[in-house]
N, C-alpha and C. Protein backbone atom coordinates (compact mmCIF):
# COMPACT_ATOMS: atom_id res chain seq x y z
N UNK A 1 -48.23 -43.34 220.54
CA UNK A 1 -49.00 -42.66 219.55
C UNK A 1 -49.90 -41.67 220.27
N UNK A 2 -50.32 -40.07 219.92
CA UNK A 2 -50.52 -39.32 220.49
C UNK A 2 -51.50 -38.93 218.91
N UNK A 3 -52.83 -38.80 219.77
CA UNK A 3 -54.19 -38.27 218.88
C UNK A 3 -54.87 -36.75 219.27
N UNK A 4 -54.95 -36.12 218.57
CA UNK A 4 -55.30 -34.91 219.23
C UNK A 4 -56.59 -34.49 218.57
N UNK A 5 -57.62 -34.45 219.43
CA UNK A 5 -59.36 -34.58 219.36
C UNK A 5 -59.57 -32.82 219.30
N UNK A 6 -60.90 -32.32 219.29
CA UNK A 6 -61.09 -31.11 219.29
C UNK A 6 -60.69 -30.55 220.40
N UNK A 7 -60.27 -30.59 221.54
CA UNK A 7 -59.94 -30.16 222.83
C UNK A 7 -59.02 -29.82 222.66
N UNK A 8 -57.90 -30.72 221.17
CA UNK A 8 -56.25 -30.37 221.22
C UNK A 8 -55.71 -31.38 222.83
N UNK A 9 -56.61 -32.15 223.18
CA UNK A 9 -55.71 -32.84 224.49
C UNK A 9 -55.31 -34.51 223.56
N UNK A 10 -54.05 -34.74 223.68
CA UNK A 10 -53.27 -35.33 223.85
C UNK A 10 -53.61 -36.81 224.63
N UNK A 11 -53.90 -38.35 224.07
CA UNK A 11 -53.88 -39.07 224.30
C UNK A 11 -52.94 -40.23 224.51
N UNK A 12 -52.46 -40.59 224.91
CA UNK A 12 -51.08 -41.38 224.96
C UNK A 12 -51.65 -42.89 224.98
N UNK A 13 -51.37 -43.17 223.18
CA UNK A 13 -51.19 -44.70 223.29
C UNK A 13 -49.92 -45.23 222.71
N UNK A 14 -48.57 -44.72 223.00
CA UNK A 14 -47.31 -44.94 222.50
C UNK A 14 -46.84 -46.18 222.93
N UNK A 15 -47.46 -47.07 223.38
CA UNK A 15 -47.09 -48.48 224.09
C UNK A 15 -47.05 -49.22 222.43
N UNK A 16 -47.98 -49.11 221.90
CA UNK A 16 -48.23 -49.22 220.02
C UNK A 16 -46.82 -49.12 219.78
N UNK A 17 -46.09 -47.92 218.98
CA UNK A 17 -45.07 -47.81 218.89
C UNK A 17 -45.26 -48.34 217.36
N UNK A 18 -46.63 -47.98 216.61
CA UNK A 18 -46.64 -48.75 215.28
C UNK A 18 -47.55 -47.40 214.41
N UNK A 19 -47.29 -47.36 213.41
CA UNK A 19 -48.07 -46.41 212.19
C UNK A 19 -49.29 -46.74 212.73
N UNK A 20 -50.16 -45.50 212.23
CA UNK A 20 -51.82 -45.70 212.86
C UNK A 20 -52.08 -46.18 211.52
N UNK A 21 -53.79 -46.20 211.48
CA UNK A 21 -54.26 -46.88 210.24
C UNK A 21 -54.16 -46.19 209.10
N UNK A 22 -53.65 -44.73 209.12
CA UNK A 22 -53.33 -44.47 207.99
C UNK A 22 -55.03 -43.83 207.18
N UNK A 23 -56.14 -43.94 208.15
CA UNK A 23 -57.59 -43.53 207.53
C UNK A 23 -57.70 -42.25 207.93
N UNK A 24 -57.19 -41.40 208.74
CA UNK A 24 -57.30 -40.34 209.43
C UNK A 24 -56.55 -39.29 208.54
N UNK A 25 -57.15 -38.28 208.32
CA UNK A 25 -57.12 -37.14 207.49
C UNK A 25 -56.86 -36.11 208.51
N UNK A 26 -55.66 -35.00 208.79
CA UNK A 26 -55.91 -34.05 209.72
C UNK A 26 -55.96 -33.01 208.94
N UNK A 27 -56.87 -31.97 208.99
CA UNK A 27 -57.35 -30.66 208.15
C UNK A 27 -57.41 -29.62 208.84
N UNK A 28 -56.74 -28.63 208.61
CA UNK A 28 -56.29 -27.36 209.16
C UNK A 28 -56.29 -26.67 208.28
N UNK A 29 -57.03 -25.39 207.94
CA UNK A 29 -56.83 -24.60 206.64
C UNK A 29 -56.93 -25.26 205.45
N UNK A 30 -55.78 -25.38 204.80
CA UNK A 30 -55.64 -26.03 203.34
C UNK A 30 -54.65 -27.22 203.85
N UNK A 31 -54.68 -27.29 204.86
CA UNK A 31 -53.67 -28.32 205.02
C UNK A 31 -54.10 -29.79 205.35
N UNK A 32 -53.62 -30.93 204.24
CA UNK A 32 -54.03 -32.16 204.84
C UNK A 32 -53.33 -33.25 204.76
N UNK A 33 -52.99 -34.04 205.98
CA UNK A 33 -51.67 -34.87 206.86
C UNK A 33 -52.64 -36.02 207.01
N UNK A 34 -52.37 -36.65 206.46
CA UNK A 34 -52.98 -38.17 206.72
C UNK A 34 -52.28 -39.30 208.02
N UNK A 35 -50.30 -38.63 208.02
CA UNK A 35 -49.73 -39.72 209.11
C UNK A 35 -48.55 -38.36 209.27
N UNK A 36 -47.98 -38.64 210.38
CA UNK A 36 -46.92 -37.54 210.77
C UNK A 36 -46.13 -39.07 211.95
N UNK A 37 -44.81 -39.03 211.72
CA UNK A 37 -44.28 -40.11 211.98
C UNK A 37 -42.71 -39.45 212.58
N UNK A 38 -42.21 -39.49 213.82
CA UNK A 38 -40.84 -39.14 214.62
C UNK A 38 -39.98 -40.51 214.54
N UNK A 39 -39.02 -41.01 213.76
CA UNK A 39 -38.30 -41.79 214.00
C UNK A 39 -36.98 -41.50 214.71
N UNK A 40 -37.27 -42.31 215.90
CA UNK A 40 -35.98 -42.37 216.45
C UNK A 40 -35.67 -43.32 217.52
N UNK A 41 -34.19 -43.61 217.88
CA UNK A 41 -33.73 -44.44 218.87
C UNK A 41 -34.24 -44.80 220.62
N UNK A 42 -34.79 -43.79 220.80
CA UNK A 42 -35.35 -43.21 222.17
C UNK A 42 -34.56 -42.33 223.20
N UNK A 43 -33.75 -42.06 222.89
CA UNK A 43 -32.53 -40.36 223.05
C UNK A 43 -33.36 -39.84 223.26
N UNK A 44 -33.10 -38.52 224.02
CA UNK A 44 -33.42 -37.17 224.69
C UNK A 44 -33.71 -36.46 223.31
N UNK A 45 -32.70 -36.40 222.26
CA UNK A 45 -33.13 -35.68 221.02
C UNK A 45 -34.38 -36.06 220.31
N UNK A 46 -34.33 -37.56 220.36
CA UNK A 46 -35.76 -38.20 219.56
C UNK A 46 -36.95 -37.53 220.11
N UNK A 47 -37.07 -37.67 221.59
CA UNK A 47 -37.93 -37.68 222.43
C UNK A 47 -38.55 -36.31 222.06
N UNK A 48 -37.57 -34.81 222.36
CA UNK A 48 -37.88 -33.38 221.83
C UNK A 48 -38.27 -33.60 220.86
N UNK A 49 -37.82 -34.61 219.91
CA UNK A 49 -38.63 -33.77 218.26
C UNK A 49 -39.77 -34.57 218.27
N UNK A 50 -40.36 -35.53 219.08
CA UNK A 50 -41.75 -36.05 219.27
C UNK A 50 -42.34 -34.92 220.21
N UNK A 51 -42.05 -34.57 220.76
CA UNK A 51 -42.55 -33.53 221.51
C UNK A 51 -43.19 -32.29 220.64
N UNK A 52 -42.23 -31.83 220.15
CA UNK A 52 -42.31 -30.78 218.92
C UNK A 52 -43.18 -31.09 217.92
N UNK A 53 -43.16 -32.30 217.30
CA UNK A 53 -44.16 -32.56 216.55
C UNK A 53 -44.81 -32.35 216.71
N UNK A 54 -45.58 -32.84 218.34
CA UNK A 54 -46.87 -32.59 218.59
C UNK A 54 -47.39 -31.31 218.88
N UNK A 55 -46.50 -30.64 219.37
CA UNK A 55 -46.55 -29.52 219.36
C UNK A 55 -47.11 -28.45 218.30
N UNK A 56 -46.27 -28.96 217.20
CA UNK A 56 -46.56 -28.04 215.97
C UNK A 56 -48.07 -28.76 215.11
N UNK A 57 -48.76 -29.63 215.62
CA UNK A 57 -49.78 -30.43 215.45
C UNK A 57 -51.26 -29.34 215.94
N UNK A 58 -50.72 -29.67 217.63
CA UNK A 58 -51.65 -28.85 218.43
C UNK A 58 -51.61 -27.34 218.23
N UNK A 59 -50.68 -26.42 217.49
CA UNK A 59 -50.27 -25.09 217.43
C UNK A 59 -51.29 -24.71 216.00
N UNK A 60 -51.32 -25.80 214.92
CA UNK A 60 -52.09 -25.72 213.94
C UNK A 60 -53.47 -26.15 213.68
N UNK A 61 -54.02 -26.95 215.14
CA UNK A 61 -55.42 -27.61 214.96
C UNK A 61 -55.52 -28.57 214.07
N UNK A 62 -54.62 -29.50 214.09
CA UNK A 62 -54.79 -30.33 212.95
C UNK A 62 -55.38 -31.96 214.00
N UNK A 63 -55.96 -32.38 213.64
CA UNK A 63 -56.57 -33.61 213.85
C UNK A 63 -55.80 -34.93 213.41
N UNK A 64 -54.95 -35.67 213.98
CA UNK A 64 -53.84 -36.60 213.39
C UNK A 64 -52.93 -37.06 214.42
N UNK A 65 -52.87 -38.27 213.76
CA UNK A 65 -51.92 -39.19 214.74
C UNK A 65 -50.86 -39.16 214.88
N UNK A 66 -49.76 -38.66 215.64
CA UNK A 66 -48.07 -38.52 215.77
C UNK A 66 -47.64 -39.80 216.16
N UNK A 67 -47.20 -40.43 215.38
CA UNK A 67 -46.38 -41.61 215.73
C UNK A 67 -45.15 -41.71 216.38
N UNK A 68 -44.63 -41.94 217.43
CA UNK A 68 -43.24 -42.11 217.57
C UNK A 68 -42.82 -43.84 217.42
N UNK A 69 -41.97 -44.07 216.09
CA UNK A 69 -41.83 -45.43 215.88
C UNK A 69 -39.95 -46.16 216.42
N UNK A 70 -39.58 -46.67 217.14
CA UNK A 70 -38.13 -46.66 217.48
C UNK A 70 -37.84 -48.62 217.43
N UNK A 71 -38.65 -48.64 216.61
CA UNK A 71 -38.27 -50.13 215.89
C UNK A 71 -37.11 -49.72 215.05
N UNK A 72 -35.66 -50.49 215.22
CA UNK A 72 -34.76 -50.39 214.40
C UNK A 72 -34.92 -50.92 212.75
N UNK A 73 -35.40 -51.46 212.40
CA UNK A 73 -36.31 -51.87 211.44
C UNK A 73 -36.98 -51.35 210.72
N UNK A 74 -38.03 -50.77 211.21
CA UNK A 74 -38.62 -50.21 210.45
C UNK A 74 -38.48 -48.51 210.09
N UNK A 75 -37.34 -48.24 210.71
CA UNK A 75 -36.53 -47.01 210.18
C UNK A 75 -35.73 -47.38 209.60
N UNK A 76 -34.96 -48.19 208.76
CA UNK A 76 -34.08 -49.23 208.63
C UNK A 76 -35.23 -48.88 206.69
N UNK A 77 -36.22 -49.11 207.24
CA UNK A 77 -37.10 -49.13 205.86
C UNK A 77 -37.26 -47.75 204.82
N UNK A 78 -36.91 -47.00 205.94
CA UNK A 78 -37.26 -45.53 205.27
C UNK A 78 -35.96 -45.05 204.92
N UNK A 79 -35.12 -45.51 205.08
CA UNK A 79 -33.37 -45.26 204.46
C UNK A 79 -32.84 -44.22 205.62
N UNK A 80 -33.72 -44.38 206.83
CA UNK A 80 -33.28 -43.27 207.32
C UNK A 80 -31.59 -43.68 207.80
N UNK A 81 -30.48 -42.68 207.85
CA UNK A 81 -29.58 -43.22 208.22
C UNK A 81 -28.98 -42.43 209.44
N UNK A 82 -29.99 -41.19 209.61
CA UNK A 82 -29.82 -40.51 211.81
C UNK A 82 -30.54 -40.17 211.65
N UNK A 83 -31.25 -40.20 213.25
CA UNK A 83 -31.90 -39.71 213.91
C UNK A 83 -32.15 -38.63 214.88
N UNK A 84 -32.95 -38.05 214.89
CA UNK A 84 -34.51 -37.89 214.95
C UNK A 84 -34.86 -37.94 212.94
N UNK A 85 -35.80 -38.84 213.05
CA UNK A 85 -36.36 -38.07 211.74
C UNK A 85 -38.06 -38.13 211.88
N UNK A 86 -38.36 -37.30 210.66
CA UNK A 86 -39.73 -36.91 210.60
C UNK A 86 -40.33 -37.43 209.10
N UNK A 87 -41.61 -38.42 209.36
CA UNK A 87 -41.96 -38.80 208.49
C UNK A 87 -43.50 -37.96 208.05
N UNK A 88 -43.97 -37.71 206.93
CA UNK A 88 -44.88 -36.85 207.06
C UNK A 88 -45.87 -37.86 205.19
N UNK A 89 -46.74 -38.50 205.79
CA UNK A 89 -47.66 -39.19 204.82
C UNK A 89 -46.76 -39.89 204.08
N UNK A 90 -46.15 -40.99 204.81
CA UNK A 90 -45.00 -41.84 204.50
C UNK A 90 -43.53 -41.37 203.28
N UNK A 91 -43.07 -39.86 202.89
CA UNK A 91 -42.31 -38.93 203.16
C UNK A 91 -40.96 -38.51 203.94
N UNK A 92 -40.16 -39.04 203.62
CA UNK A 92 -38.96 -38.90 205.21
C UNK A 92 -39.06 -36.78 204.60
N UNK A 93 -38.77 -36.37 205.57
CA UNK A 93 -39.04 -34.78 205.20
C UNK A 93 -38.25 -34.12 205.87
N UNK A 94 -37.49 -34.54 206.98
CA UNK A 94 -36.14 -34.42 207.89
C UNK A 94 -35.39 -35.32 208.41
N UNK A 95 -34.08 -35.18 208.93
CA UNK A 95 -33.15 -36.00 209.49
C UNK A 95 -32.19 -35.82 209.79
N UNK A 96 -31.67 -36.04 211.26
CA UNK A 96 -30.41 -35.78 211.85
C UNK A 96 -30.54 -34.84 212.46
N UNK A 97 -31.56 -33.88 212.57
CA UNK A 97 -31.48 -32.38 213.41
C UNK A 97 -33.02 -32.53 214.10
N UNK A 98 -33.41 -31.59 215.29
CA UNK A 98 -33.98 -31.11 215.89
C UNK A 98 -34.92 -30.04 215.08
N UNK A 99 -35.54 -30.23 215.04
CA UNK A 99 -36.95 -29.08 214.45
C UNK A 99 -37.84 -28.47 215.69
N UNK A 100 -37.87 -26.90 215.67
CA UNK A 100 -38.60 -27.14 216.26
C UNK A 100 -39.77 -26.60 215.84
N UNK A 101 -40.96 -26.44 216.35
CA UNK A 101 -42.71 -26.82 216.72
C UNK A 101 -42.42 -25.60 214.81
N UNK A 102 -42.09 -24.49 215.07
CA UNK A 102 -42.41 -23.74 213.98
C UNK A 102 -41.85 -24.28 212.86
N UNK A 103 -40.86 -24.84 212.80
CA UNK A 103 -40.16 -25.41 211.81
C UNK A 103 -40.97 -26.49 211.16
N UNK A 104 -41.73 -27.36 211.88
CA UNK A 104 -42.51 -28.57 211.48
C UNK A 104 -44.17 -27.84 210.77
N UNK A 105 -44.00 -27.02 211.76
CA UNK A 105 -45.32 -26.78 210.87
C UNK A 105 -45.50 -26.06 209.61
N UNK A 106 -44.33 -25.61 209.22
CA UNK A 106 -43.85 -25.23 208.33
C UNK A 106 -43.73 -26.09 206.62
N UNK A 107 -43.13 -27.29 207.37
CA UNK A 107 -42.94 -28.79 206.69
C UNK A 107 -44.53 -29.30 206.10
N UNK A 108 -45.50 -29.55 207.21
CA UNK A 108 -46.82 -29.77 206.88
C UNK A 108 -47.84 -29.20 206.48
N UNK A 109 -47.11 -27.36 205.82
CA UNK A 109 -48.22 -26.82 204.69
C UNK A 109 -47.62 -27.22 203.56
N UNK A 110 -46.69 -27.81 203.06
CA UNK A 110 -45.90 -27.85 202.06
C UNK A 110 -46.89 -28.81 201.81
């Protein structure tokens, strides 16, 4: 799990590997993301679109927790059926492809 504070620096507590609490509001413009969630297997592809996420996180100043969750299970819950996917305020909002940083942030003014 990766938190991004006013600095925009990047904290790494992905050992979690679990949804944050879900209290955190990230506000950018008009924009507001309560959870932003990368499901995937742990592949090179998963890995880029956690990357990207965060990316398109830190590109917009948004304040919010990127989850990367690779419990078979609990993607299993979201119907996802391939991976990489992108969960956005519990939302599946992509799947099966690579997004990248502009593409996502794209997803989270919607």
């Amino acid at each position: 799990m990766f938190f991004f504070g006013k600095k925009n620096k990047a904290v790494d507590n992905s050992a979690n590997n679990s949804a944050g609490s879900g209290n955190e509001l990230a506000k950018g413009g008009n924009v507001t993301v309560s959870s932003i969630k990368v499901l995937g297997a742990g592949c090179s592809s998963c890995h880029t679109q956690f990357e990207n996420a965060k990316q398109a996180v830190q590109n917009m100043g948004l304040v919010v927790e990127v989850d990367y969750v690779t419990d078979l299970q609990k993607i299993m819950e979201y119907g996802v059926l391939s991976t990489p996917a992108i969960v956005i305020d519990e939302n599946v909002v992509a799947m099966g492809n690579i997004l990248s940083p502009a593409d996502i942030e794209k997803l989270l003014q919607k």
